[in-house]
PDB file of N, CA and C in Angstrom:
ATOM      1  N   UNK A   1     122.247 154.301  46.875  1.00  0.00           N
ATOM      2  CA  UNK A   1     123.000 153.070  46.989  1.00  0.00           C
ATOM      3  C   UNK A   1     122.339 151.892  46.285  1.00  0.00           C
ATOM      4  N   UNK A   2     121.384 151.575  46.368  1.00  0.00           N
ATOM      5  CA  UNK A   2     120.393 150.876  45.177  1.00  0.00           C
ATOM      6  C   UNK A   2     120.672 150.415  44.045  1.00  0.00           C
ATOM      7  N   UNK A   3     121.324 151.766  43.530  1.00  0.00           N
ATOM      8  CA  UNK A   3     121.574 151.612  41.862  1.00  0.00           C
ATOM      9  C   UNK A   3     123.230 151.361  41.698  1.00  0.00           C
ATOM     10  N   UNK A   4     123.770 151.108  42.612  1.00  0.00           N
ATOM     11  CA  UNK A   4     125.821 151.083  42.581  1.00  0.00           C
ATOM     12  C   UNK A   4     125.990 150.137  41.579  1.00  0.00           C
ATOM     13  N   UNK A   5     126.676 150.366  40.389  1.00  0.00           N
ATOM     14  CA  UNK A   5     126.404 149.428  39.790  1.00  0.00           C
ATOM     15  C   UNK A   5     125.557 148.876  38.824  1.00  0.00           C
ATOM     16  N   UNK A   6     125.743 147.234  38.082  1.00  0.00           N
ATOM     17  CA  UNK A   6     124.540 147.222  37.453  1.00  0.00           C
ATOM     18  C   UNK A   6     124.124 148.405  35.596  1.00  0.00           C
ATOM     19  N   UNK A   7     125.158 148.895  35.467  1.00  0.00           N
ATOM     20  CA  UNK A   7     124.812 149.691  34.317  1.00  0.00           C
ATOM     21  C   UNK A   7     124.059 150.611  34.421  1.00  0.00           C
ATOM     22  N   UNK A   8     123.883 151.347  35.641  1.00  0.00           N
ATOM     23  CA  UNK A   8     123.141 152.686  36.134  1.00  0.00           C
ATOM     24  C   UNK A   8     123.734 153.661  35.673  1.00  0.00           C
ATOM     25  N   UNK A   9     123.283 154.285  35.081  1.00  0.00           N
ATOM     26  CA  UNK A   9     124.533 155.614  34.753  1.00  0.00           C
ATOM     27  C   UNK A   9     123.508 156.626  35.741  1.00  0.00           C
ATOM     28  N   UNK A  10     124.898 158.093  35.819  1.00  0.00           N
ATOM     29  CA  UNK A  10     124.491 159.502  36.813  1.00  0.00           C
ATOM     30  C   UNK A  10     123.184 159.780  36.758  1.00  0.00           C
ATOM     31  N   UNK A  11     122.528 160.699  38.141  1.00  0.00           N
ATOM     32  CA  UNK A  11     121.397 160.984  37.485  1.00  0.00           C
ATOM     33  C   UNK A  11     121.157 162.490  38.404  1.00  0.00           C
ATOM     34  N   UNK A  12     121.003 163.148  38.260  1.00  0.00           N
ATOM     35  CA  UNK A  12     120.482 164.795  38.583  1.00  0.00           C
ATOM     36  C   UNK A  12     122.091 165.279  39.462  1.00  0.00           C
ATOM     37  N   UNK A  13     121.946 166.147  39.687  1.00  0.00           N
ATOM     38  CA  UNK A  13     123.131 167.062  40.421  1.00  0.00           C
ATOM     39  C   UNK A  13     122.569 167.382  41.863  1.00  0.00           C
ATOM     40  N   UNK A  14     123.560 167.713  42.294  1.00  0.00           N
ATOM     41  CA  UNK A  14     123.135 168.374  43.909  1.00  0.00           C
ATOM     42  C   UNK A  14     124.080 169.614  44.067  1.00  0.00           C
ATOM     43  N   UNK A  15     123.431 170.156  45.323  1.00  0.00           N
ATOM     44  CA  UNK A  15     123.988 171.221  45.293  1.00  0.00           C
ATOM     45  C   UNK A  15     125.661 171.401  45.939  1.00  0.00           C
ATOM     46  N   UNK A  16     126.635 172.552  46.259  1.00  0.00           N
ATOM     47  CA  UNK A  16     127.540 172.493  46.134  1.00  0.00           C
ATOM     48  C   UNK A  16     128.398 171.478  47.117  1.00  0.00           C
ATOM     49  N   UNK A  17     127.915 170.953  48.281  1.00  0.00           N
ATOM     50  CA  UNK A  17     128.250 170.112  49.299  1.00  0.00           C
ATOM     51  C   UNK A  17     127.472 168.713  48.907  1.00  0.00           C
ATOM     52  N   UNK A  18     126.670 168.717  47.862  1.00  0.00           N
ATOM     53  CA  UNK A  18     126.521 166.805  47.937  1.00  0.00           C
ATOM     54  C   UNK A  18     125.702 166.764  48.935  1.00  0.00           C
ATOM     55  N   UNK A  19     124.635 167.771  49.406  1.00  0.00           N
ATOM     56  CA  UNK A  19     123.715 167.351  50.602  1.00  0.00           C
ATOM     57  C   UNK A  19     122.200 167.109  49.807  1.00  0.00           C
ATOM     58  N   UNK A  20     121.584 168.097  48.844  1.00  0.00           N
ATOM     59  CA  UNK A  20     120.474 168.236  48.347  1.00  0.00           C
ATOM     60  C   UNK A  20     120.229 168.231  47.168  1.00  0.00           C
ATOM     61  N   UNK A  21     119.782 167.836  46.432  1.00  0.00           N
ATOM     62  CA  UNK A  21     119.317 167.374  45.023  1.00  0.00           C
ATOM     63  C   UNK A  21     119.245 169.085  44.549  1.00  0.00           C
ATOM     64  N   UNK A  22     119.301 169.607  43.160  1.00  0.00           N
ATOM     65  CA  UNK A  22     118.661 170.628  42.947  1.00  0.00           C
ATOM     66  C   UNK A  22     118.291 170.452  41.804  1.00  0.00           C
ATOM     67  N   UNK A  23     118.323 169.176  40.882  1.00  0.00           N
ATOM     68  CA  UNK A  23     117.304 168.488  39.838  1.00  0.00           C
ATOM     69  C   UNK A  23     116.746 167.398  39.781  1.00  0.00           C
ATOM     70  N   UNK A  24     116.311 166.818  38.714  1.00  0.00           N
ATOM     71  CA  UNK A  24     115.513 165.613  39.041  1.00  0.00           C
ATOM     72  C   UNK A  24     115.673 164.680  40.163  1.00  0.00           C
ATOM     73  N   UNK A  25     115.094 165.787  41.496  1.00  0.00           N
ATOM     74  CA  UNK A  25     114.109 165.228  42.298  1.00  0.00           C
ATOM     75  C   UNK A  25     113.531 163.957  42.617  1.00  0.00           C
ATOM     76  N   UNK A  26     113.584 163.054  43.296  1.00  0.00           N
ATOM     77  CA  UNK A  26     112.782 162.115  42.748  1.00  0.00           C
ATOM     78  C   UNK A  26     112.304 161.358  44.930  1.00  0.00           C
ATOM     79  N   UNK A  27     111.624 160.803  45.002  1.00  0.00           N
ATOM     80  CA  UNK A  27     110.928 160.204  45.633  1.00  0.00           C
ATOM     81  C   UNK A  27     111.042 158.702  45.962  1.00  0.00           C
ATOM     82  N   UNK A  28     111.149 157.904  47.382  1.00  0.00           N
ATOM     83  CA  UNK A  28     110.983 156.680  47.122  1.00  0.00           C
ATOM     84  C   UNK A  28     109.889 156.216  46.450  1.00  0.00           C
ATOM     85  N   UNK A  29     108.951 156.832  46.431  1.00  0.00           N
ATOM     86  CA  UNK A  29     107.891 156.088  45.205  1.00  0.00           C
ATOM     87  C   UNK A  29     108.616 155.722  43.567  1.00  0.00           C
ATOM     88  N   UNK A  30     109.239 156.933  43.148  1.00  0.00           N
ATOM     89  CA  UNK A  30     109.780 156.178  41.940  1.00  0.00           C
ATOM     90  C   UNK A  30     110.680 155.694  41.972  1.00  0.00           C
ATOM     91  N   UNK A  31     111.724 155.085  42.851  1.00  0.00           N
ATOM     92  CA  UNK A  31     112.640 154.264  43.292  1.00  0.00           C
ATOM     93  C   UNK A  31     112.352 152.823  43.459  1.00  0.00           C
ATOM     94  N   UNK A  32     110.946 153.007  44.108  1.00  0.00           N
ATOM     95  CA  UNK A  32     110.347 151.878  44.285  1.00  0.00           C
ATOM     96  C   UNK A  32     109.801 151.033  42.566  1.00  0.00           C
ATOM     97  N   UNK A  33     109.045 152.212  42.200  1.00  0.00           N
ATOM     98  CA  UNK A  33     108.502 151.786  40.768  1.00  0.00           C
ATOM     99  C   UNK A  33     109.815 151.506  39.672  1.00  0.00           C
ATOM    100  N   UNK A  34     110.979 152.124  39.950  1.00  0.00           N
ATOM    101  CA  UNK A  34     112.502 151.644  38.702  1.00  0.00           C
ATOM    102  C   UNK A  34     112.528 150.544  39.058  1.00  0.00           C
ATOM    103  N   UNK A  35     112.409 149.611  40.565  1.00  0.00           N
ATOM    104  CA  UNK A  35     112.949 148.817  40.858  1.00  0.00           C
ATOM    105  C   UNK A  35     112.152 147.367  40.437  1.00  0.00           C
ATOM    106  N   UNK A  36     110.835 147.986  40.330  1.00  0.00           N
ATOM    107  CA  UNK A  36     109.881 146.757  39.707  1.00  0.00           C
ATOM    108  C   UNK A  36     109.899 146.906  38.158  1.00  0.00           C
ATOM    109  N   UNK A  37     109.989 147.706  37.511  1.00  0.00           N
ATOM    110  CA  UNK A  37     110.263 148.436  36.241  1.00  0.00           C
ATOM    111  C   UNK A  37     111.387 147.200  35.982  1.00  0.00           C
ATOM    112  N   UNK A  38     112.541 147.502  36.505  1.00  0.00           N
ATOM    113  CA  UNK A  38     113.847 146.606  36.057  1.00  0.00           C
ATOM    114  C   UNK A  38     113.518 144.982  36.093  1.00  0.00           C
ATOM    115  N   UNK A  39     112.585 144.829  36.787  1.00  0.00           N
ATOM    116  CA  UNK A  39     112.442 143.496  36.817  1.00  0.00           C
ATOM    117  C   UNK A  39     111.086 142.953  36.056  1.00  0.00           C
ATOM    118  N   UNK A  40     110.798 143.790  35.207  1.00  0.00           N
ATOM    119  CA  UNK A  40     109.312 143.570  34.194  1.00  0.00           C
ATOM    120  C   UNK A  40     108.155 144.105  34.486  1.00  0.00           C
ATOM    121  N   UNK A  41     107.878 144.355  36.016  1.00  0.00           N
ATOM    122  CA  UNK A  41     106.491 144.212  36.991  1.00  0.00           C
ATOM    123  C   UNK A  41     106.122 145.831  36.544  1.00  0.00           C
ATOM    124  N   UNK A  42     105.037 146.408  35.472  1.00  0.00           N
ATOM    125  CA  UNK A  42     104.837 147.877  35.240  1.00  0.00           C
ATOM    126  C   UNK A  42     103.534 147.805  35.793  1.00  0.00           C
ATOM    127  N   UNK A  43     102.786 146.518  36.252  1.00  0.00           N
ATOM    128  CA  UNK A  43     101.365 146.260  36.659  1.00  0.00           C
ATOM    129  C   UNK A  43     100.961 145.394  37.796  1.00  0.00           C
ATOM    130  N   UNK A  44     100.901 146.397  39.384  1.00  0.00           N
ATOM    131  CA  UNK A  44     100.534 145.429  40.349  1.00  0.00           C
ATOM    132  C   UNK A  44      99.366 145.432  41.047  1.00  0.00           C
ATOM    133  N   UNK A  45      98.337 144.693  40.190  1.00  0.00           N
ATOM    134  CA  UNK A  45      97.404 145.322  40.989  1.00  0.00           C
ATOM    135  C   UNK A  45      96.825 144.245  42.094  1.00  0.00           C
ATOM    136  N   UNK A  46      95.988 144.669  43.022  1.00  0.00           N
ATOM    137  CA  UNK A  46      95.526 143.524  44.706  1.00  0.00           C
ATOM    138  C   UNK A  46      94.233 144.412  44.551  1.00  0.00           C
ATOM    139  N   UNK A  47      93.582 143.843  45.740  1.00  0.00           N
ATOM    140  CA  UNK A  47      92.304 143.967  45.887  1.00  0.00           C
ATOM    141  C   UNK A  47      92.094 144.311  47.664  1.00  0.00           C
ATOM    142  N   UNK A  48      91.052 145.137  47.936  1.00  0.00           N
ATOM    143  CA  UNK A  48      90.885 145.738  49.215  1.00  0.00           C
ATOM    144  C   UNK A  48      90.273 144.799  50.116  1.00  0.00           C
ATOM    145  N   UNK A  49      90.005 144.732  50.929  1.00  0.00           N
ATOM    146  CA  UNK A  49      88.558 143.867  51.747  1.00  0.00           C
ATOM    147  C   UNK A  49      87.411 144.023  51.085  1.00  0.00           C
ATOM    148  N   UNK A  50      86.996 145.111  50.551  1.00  0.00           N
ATOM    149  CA  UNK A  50      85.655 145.008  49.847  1.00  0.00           C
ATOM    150  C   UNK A  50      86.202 144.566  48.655  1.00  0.00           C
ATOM    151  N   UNK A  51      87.193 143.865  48.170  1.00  0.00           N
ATOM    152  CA  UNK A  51      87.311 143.079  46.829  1.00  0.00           C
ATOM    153  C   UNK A  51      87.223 144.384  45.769  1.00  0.00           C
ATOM    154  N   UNK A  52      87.429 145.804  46.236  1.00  0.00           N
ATOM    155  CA  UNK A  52      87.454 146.595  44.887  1.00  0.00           C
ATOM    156  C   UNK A  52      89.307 146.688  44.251  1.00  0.00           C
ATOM    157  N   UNK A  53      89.543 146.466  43.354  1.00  0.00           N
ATOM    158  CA  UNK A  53      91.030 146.641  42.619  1.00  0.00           C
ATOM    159  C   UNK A  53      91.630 147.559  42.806  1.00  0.00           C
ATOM    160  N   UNK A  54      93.004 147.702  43.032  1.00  0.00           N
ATOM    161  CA  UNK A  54      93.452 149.170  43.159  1.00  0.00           C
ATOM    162  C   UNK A  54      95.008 148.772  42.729  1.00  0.00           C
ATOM    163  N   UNK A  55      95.917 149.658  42.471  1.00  0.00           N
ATOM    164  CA  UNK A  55      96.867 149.056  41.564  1.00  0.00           C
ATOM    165  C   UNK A  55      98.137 149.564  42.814  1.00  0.00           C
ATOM    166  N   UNK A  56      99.102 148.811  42.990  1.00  0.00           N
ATOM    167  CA  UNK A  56     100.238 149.452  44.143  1.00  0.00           C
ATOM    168  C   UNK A  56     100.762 150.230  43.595  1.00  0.00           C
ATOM    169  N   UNK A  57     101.310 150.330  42.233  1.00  0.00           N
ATOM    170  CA  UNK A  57     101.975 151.263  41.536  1.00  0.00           C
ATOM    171  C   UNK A  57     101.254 152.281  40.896  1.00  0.00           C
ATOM    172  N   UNK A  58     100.255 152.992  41.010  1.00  0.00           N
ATOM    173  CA  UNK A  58     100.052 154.373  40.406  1.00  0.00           C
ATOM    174  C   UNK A  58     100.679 155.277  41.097  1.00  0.00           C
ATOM    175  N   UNK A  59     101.167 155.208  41.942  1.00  0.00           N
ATOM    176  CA  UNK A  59     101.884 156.666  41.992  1.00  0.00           C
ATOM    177  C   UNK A  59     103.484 156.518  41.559  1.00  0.00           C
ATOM    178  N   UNK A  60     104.344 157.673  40.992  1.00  0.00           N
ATOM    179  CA  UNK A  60     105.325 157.620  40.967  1.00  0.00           C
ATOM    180  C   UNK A  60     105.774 157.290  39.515  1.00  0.00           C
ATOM    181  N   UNK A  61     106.927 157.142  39.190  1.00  0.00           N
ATOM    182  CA  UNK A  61     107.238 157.038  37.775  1.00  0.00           C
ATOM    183  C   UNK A  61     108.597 155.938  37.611  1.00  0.00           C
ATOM    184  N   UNK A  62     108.656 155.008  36.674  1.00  0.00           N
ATOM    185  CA  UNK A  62     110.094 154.613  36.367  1.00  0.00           C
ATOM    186  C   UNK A  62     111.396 155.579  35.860  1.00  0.00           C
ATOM    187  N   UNK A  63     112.289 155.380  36.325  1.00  0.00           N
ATOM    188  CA  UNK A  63     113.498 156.484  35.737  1.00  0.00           C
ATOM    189  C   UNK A  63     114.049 155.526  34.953  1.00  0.00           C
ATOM    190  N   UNK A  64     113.476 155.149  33.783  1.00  0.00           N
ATOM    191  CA  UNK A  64     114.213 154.772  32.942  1.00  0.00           C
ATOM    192  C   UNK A  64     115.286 155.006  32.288  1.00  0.00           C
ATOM    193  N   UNK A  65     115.650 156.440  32.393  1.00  0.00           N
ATOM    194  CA  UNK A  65     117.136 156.910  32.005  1.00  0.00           C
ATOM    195  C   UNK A  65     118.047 156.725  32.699  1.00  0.00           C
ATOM    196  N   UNK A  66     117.978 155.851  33.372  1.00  0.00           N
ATOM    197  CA  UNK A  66     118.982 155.203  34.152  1.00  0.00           C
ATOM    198  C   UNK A  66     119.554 154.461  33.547  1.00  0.00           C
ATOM    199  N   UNK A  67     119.182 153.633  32.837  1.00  0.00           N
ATOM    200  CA  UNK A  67     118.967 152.419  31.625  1.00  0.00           C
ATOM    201  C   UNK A  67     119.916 152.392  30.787  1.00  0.00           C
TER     202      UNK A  67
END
């Protein structure tokens, strides 16, 4: 529901009832990452209590073929 709209075109198939994906798979992690993707953000990085860097977005991928 996310993508309704907006110039999203289709993206993977499911199986014969529309319950389960049976291709590109995908994860709220890269849902999360298209959604900062669409809005420029490919780099977020914060810092821990011990002040070491760590980036929010390494995991997961943009689906840019949405695009």
């Amino acid at each position: 529901m996310p993508f309704a709209g907006g110039c999203i075109q289709g993206y993977g198939k499911t199986d014969a009832k529309g319950e389960l994906p049976v291709d590109n798979v995908l994860s709220p992690v890269d849902v999360t990452k298209t959604v900062y993707h669409a809005m420029g953000i490919d780099d977020l990085q914060a810092t821990d209590r011990g002040g070491r860097p760590f980036n929010l977005l390494d995991e997961g991928r943009p689906l840019v073929e949405l695009f």
